[in-house]
Structures are given as C-alpha cells and as structure tokens.
Protein backbone atom coordinates (compact mmCIF):
# COMPACT_ATOMS: atom_id res chain seq x y z
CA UNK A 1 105.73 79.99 71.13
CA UNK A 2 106.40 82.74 74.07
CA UNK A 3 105.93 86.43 72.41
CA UNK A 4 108.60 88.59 72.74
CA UNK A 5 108.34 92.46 73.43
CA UNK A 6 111.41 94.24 72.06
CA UNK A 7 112.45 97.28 74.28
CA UNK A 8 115.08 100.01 73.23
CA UNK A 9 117.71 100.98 76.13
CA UNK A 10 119.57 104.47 75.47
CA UNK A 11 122.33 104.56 78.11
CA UNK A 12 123.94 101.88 80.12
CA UNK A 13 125.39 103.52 82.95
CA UNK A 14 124.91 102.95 86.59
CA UNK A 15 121.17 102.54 86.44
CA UNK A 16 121.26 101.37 82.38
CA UNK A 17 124.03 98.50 83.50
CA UNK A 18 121.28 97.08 86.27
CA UNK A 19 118.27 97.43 84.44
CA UNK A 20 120.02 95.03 82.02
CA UNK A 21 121.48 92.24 84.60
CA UNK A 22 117.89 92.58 86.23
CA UNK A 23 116.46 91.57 83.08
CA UNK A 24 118.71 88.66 82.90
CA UNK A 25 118.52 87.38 86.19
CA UNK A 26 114.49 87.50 86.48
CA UNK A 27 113.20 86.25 82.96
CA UNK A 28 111.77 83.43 84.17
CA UNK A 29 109.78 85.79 86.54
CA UNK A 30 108.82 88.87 84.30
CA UNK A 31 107.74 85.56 81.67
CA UNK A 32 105.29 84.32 84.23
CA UNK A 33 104.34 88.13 85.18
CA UNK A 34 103.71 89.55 81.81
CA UNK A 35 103.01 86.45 79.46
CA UNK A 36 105.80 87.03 77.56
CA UNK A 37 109.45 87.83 77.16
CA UNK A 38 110.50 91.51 77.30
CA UNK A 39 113.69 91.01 74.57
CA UNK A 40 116.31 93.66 74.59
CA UNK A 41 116.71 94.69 70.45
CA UNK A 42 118.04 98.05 70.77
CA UNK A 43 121.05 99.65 72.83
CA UNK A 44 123.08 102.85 72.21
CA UNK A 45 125.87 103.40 74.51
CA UNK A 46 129.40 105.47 73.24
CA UNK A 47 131.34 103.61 75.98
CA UNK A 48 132.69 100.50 74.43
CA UNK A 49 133.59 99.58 78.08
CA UNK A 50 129.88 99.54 79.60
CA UNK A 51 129.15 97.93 76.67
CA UNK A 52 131.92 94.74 76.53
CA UNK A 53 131.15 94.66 80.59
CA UNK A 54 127.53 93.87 79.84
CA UNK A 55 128.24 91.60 76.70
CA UNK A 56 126.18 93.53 74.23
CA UNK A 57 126.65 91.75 71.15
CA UNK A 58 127.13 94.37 68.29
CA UNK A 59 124.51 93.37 66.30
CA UNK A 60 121.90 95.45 68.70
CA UNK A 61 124.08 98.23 68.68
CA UNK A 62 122.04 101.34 67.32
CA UNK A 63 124.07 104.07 65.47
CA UNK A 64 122.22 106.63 67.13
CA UNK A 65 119.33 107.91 69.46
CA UNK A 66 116.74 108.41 66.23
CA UNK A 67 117.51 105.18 65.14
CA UNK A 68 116.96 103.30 68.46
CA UNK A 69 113.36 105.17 68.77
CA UNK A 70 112.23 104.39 65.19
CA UNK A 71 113.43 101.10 65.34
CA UNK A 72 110.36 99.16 64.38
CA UNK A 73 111.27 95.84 66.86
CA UNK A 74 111.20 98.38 69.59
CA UNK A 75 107.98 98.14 70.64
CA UNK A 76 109.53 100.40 74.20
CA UNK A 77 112.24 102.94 74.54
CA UNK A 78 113.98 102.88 78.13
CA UNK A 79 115.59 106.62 78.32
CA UNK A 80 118.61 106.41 80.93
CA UNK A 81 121.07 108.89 79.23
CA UNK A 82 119.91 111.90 81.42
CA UNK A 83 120.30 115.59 81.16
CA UNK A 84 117.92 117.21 79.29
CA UNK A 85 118.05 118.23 75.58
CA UNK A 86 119.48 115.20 74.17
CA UNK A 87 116.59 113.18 76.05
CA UNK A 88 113.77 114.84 75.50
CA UNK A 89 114.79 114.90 71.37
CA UNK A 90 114.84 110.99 72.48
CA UNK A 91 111.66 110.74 74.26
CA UNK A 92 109.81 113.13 71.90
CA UNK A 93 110.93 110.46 68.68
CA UNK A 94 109.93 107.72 70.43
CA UNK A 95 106.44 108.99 71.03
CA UNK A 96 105.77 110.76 67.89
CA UNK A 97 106.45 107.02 66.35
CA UNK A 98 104.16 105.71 68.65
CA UNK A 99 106.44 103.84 71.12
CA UNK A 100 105.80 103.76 74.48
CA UNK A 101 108.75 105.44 76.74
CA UNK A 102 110.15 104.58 80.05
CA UNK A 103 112.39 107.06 81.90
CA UNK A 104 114.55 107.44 85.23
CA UNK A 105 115.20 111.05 84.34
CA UNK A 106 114.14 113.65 86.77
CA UNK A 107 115.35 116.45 85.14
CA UNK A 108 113.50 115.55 82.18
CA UNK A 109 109.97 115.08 83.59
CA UNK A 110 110.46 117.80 86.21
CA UNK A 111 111.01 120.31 83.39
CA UNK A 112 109.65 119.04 80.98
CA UNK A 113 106.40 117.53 82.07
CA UNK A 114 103.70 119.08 80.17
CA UNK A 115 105.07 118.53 76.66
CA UNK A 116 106.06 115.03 77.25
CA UNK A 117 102.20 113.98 78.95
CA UNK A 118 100.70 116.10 76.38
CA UNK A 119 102.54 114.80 73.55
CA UNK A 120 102.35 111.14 75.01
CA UNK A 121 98.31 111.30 75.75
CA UNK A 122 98.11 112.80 71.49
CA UNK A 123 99.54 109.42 70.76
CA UNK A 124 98.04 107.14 72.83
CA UNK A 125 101.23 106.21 74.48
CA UNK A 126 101.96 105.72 78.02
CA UNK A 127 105.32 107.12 80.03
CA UNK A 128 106.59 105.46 83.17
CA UNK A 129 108.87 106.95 85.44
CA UNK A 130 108.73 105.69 88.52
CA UNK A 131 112.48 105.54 89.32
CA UNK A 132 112.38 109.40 88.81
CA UNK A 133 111.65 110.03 92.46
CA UNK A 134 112.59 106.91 94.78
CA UNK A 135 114.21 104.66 92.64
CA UNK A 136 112.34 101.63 93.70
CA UNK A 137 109.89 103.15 95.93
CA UNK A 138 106.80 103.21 94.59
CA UNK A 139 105.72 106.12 95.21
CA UNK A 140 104.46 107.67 91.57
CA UNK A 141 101.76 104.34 91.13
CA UNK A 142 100.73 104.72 95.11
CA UNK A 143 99.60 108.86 93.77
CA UNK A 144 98.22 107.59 90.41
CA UNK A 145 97.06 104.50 91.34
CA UNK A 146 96.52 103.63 95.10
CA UNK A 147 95.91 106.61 96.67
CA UNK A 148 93.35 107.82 92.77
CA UNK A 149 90.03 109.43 94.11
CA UNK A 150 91.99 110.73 97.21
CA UNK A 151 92.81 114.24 97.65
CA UNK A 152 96.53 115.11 98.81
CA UNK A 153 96.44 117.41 101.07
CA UNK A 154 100.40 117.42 102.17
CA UNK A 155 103.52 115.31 101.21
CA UNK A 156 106.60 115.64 103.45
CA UNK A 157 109.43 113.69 101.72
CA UNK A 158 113.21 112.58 102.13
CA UNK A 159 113.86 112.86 98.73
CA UNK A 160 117.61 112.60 98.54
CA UNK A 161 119.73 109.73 99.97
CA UNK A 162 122.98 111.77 99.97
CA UNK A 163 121.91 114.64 102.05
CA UNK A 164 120.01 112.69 104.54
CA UNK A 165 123.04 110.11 104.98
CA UNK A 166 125.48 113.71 105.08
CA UNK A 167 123.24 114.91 108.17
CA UNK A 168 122.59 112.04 109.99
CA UNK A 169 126.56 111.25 109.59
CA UNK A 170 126.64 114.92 111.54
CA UNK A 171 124.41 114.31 114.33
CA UNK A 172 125.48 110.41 114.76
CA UNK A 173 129.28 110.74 114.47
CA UNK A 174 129.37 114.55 115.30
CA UNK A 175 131.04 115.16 112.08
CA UNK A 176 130.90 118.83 110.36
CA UNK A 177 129.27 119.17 106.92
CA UNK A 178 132.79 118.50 104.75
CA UNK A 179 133.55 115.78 106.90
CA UNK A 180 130.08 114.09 105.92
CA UNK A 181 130.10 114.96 102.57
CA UNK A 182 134.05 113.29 102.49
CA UNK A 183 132.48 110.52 103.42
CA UNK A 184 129.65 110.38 101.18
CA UNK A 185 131.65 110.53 97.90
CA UNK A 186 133.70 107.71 99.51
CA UNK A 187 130.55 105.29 99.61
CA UNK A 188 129.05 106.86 96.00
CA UNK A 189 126.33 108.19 97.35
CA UNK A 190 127.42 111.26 95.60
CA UNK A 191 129.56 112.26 92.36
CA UNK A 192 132.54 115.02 93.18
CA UNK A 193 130.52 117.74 91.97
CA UNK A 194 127.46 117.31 95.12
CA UNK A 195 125.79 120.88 94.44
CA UNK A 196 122.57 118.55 92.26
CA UNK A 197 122.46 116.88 96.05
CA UNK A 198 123.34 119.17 98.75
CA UNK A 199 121.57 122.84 97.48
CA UNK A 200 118.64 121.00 96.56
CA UNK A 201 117.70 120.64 93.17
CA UNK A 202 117.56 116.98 93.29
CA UNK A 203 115.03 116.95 95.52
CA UNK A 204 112.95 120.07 93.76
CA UNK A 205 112.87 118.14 90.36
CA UNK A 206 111.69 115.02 92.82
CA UNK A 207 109.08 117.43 94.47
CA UNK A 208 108.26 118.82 91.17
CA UNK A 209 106.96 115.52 89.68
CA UNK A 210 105.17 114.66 92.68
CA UNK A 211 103.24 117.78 93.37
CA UNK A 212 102.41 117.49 89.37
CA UNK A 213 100.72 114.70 89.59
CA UNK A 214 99.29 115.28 93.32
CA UNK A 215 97.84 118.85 92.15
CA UNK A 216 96.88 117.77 88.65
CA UNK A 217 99.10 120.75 87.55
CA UNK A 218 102.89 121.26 86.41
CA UNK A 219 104.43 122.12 88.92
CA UNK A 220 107.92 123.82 87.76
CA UNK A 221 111.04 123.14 89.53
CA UNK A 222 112.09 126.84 89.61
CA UNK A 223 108.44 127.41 91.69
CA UNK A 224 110.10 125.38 94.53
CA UNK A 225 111.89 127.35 97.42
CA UNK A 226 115.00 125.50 97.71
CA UNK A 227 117.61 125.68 100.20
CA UNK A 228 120.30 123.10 101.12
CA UNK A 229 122.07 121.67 103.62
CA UNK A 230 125.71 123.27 103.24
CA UNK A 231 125.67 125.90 105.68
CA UNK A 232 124.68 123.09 108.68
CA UNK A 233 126.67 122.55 111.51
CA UNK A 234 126.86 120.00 114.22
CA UNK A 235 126.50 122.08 117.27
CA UNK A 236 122.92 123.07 116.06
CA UNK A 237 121.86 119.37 115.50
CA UNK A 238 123.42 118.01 118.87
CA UNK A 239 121.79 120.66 120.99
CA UNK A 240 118.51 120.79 118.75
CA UNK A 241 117.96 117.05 120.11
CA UNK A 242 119.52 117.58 123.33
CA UNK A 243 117.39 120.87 124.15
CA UNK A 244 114.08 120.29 122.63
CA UNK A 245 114.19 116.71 120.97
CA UNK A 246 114.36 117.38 117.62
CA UNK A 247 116.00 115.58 114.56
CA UNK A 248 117.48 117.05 111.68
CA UNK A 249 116.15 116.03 108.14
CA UNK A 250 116.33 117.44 104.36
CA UNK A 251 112.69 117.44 103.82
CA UNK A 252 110.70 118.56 100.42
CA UNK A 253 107.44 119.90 101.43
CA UNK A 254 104.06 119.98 99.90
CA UNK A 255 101.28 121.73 101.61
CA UNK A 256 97.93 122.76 99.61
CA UNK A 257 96.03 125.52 101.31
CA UNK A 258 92.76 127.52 100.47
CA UNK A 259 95.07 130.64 99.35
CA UNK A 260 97.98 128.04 97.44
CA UNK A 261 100.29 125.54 97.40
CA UNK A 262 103.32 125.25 100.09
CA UNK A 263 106.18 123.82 97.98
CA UNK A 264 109.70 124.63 99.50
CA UNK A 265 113.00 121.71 99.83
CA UNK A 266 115.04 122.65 102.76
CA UNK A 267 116.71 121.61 105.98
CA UNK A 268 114.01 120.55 108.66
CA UNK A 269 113.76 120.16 112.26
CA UNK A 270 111.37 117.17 113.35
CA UNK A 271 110.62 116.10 116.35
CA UNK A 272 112.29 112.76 117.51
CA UNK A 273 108.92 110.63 117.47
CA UNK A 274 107.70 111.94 113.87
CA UNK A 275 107.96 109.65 111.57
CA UNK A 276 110.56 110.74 109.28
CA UNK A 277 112.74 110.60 112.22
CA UNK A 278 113.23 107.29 112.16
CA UNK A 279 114.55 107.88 108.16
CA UNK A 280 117.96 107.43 108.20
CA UNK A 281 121.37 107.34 105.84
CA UNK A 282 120.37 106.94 102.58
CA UNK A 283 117.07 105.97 102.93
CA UNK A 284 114.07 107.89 101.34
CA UNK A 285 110.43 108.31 102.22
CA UNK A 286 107.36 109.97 101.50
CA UNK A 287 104.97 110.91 103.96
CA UNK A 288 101.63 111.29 102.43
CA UNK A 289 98.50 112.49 103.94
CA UNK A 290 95.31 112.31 101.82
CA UNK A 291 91.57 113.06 102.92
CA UNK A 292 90.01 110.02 102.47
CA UNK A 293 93.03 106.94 103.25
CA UNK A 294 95.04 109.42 105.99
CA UNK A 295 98.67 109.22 106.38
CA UNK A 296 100.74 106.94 104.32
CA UNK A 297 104.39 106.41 104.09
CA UNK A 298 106.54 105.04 102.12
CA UNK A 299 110.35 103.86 102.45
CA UNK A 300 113.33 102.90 100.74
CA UNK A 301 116.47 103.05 98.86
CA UNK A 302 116.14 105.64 96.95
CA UNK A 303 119.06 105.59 94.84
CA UNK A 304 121.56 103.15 93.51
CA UNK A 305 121.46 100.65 90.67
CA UNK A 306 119.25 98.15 91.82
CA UNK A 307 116.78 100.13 93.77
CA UNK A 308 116.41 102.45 90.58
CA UNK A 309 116.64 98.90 88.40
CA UNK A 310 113.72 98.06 90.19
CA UNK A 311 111.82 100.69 89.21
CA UNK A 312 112.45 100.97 85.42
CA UNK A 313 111.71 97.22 85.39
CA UNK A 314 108.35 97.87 87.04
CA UNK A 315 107.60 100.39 84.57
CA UNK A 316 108.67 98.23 82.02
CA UNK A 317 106.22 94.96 83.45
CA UNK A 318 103.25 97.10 83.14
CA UNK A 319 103.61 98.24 79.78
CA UNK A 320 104.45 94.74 78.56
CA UNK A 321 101.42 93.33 80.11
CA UNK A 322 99.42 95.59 78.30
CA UNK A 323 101.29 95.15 74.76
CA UNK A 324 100.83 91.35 75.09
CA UNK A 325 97.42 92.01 75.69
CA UNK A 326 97.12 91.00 78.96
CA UNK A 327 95.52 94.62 80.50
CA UNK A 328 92.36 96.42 78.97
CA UNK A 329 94.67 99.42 77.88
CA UNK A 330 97.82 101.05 78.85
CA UNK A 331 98.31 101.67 83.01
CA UNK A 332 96.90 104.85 83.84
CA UNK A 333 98.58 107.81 82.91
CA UNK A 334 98.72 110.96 84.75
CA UNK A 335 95.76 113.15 83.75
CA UNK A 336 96.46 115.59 81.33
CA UNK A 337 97.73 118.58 82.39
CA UNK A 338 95.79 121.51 83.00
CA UNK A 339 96.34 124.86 81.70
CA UNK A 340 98.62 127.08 83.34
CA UNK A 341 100.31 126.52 87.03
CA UNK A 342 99.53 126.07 91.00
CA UNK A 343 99.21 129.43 92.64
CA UNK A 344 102.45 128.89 94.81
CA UNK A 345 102.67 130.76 98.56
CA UNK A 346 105.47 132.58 98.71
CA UNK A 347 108.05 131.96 101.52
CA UNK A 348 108.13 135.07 103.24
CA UNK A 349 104.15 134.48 103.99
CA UNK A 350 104.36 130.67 105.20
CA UNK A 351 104.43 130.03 108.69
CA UNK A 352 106.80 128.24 110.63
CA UNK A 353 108.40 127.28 114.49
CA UNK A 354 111.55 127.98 114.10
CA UNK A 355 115.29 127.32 115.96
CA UNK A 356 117.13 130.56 115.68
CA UNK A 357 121.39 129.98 117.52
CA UNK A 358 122.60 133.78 117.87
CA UNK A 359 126.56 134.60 118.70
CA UNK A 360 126.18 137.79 121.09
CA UNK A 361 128.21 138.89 123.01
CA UNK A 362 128.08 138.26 126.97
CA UNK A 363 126.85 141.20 128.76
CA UNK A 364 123.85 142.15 130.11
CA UNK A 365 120.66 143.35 128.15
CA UNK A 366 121.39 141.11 124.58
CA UNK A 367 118.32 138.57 125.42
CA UNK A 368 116.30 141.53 126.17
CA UNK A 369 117.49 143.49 123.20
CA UNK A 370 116.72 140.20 121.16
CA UNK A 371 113.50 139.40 122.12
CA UNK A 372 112.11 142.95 121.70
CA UNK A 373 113.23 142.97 118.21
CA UNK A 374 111.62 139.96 117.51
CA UNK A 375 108.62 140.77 119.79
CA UNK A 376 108.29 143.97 117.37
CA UNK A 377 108.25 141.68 114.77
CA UNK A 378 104.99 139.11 115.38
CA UNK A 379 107.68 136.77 116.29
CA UNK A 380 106.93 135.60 119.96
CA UNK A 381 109.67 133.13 121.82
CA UNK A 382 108.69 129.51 122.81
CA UNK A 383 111.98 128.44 124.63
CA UNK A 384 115.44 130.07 125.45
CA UNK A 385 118.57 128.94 127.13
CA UNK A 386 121.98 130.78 127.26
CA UNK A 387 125.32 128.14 127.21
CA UNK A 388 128.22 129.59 129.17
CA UNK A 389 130.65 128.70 126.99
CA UNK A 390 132.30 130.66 124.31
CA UNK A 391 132.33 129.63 120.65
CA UNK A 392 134.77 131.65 118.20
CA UNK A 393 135.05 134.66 120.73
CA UNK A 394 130.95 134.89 121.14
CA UNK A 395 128.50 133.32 123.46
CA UNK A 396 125.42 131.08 121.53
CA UNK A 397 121.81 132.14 122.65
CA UNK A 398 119.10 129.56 121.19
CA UNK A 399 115.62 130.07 121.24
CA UNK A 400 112.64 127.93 119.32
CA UNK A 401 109.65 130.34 118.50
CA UNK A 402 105.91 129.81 118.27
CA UNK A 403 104.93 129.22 114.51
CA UNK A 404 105.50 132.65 112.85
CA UNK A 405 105.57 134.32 108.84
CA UNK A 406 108.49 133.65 107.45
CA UNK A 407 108.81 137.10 106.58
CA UNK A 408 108.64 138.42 110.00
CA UNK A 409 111.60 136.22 111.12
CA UNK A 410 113.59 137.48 108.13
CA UNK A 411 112.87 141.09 108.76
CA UNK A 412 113.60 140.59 112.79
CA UNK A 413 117.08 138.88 111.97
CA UNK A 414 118.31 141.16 109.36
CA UNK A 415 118.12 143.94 112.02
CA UNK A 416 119.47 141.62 114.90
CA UNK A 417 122.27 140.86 112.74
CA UNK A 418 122.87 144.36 111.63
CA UNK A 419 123.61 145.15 115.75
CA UNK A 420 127.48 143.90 114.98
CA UNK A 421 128.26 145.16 118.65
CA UNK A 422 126.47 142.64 119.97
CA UNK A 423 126.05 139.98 117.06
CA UNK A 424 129.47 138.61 116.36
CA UNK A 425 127.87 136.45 113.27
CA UNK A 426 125.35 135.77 111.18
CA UNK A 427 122.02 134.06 113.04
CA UNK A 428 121.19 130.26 112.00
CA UNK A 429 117.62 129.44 111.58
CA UNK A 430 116.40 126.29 110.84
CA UNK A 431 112.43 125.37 109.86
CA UNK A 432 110.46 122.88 112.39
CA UNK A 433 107.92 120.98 110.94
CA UNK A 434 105.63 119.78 113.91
C-alpha cells in the first residue's frame, strides 16, 4: 500500500487554486518522486466560490486556521492566505504542534524571519518558501543549497515582474509610466492598487529574504533603501540607450563590503550587454556572484499561478521525501539566525555613475554654472550633450558622471535645483550599475 502524507492548505486563491490542480495533474510524478502520495486533508477557504471551482468536497473543510494546523492528519501546513498577522498566528500553530510549514508569503518571512526560523529550528521543523522570491525560480535552494560553502559577495536581482514589464513597455513601445502601468493591470500582472509593485516594497521583502539567508543575518525590510519606478519617463530611457547604451531595469541590490552591506531596490541603468539586460517583461532574475563558483544567474517567471505553483510544490516534494523517510533528515534549513542585524551603508555614502537630465534654460553660461556646482561637489562629469529642442518651455542638458557618493550628488542637485532662473524643474537622476 502507497503511504500517504496529508498536507493542510490555508487559502486557495490565485497561487492556493494552482498549487491544488498541480497536485492533481502530477500525482503520478510526485508518487514516483517522493515514494508516496502527498493527500490533501485539510483546506480553509471563506470563498465558497474558489472552493466549488476547485471541487473541495466539504468533508476537508476546516472551521478555522487553528484547526487546520492542529489537525493531526496534517502532517504539512501550506500557508497561502498572505498578509501578516493572521499568518504568522497560522504558521506559529503549526510549528509549535510540530508540523512542518510551507509558505509563498513574502511579507511574512521578510518581517518576520527570525521568530519563524527560530521557532521552527526549537521544534525540529523545517519551513520552505521558495515561491517567496521567484515563484518558481529557484533561487532560495541555489543560496542554501547549491551555492552552501560559497560566500556572496553581491546579488543584483529583477525581483518584480510588474515593474520590469511597466519599463520595458516604456522604452519598447515609448509609452509613459500610466500608460504602462494601464496596461499591466490589463494582463494581471498587477492588482488596481500597484504601490506593493511600483514603490518597491515587493521587491525589498524579496531582497530582504535573500540577503537573510546570503548574510546569515535578518535582514529587515525597512533597512532597504527603496525607491520606485513612478516618477520614470520615456524620454530618459530612449536617450539613455540612444546616448550611452544603457537599459533601464528595477534592480534590488546586494553588495557586502568591508565597512557593510549595500542593500537599496531602485530604478537602474545597465548597460545594454549586462546581463540583466537581456531580462525582459515579466521575467525575473537573480544575478549572483559568489567567491568560490563566480557569477550565476538565474531566470524566470516570477509570478503567476503556476510559476509560484511550482514552487510551493517543490517545497512540498522535499519535505515529503523526508517524512516518508526517504532523506536522512529534513532539507537544510537556513542557519539560525544570528543575534542582532547587518551593519547597512547608508545611501548618501554609496557610490554610484549616475545619469542626471536637467531643464535649464537656453542661454549661455548654464553648463558652466552646472558643472562647477557639481565640480564643488566631488562630482566630476563623464559625458554631456545639449538637445536643441525645447521640452515644456526648457531645454534638457544630460550628463553621466564618474562613480560618485551619493551624498555629494544630492547636495550638488539640491543647490542646482534651487537656481529656479535657470532650472525650470526638478533634476532626474537615475543609478548606473556598471
């Protein structure tokens, strides 16, 4: 007789509904995988719609959250309700009665990482959540598992499908930002309400797990600079590639330095043979670079029901095959947390190129007035050109400086743009990451 594994599933929503069909549809494969059958015994879902849609008989119907994680035929509880307080109360049951715990939730892990690996290594239970980051991507087992004896020393990731498909729609189709974002919420890439997606916090919970578990330290979301990509406009991405070559891209940065860690999610400048170039739409990726295996990358959907499916169900696979007995203990957890946080480097001291468009006026002595102020500054000029056209009663002036401090550049154009007889609106400057 096959042995069955009974999992719990709280919420059958986008990525609940296709964790279930996956199920379904590759039994016969998880069977041969794991040695047995991972049995659903356990569902709790308040939309009687999602739950008639999926044919979830009422006799696995939990009453509640408590009851799914102490149910003692769940041998795994699969949290996909999200947010934050009513999951962690779910994840923390689950635990404390000794299940193991598989989660897509971001949020959760992101903020709440070193009670739930703390709690979870007191227990001896293991928590997956590899479709936290890129859905089906595996990029959480390549930093625990693949890439274990390596030290990180940066990851530059696309970590969120809707702002990388919003500005490659503006450079391809020379669409403006609402335009892009329009289109976006047309596809579902996004819900009406994009702020989780275009300011950034997506992808700081995303960078938050994976610096965790690169530095061996939480890693707080609220430690990441964030900035998104709402204020972006297409004339800056045509003539960024036209000018100098360069491609637009959300990135989520993690440097670690002698002094700290570089952690910062914002709009990006890349040249147009880097790698993450080449990332387009929706697609994710990680670019990893490690001292002993060198740059890896990895690439994929990273949202979406199947591509997150995926990932859950790979969670779920290597926790079965170690409940049937068919792995010498659990799959390795990240190592505990250690005490306190990474020493983070602020913004203001990080060093950058950067592509600075100024509206002046067109009369002589601006570019001279310009680049003594940012001479003054430590902020010396790499390229310049001047278009002879007039945009909204002012002429653009871009340059692209040498790598400077952050906080030189912001000190340089606050007084530039305080000069309103020459500077008809605020300067845009945009990070390049060589």
């Amino acid at each position: 007789m096959v042995q069955e594994i009974g999992i719990g599933i709280a919420g059958l929503g986008t990525v609940g509904g296709g964790v279930v069909e996956m199920l379904r549809r590759t039994r016969p494969l998880i069977r041969s995988v794991v040695g047995a059958d991972i049995v659903i015994r356990r569902v709790a879902e308040l939309d009687e719609r999602r739950l008639r849609a999926l044919r979830i008989g009422r006799n696995i119907r939990a009453g509640s959250l408590e009851e799914l994680a102490r149910d003692p035929d769940v041998r795994i509880v699969v949290e996909l309700i999200g947010g934050t307080s009513a999951a962690h109360s779910l994840v923390a049951s689950a635990l404390r009665a000794g299940k193991h715990v598989v989660t897509a939730n971001k949020a959760l892990i992101a903020t709440r990482w070193r009670s739930i690996l703390s709690l979870a290594i007191r227990k001896g239970c293991a928590v997956g959540f590899e479709a936290s980051v890129m859905a089906g991507v595996p990029v959480i087992r390549a930093l625990e598992q693949g890439l274990a004896g390596n030290r990180i020393r940066s990851i530059l990731g696309i970590l969120n499908g809707t702002s990388n498909f919003i500005v490659t729609r503006m450079a391809e189709h020379g669409e403006e930002f609402a335009q892009s974002l329009s289109e976006a919420r047309k596809r579902g890439l996004c819900e009406a309400e994009a702020s989780l997606d275009v300011d950034g916090h997506d992808a700081a919970q995303k960078l938050s797990i994976l610096g965790s578990i690169a530095l061996g330290k939480w890693l707080p979301p609220a430690l990441v600079f964030r900035e998104g990509i709402r204020g972006l406009e297409h004339y800056d991405l045509s003539e960024a590639r036209e000018e100098f070559g360069y491609v637009l891209r959300p990135l989520a940065i993690l440097k670690v330095r002698d002094e700290g860690v570089e952690a910062r999610v914002h709009p990006t400048f890349v040249p147009a043979e880097h790698p993450l170039a080449a990332v387009s739409d929706e697609f994710n990726a990680a670019l990893i670079d490690c001292d002993a295996a060198g740059p890896i990358m990895l690439t994929g959907k990273g949202a979406g029901a199947d591509p997150a499916a995926s990932g859950v169900v790979s969670d779920l696979i290597a926790l079965a095959r170690a409940v049937a007995g068919h792995e010498r203990g659990l799959p390795p957890l990240p190592r505990a947390p250690a005490p306190g946080t990474p020493a983070v480097v602020p913004i203001a001291e990080v060093e950058n190129k950067f592509y600075l468009r100024f509206s002046v006026i067109d009369k002589p002595g601006v570019l001279s007035y310009i680049s003594g102020v940012l001479g003054r500054n430590g902020v010396s000029i790499a390229g310049c050109y001047q278009r002879g056209r007039s945009m909204r009663g002012s002429v653009p002036v871009v340059m692209v400086t040498h790598e400077a401090r952050e906080g030189n550049v912001r000190r340089a154009l606050a007084q530039i743009d305080r000069a309103r007889s020459i500077v008809k609106r605020k300067t845009v400057a945009i990070r390049i990451e060589e």
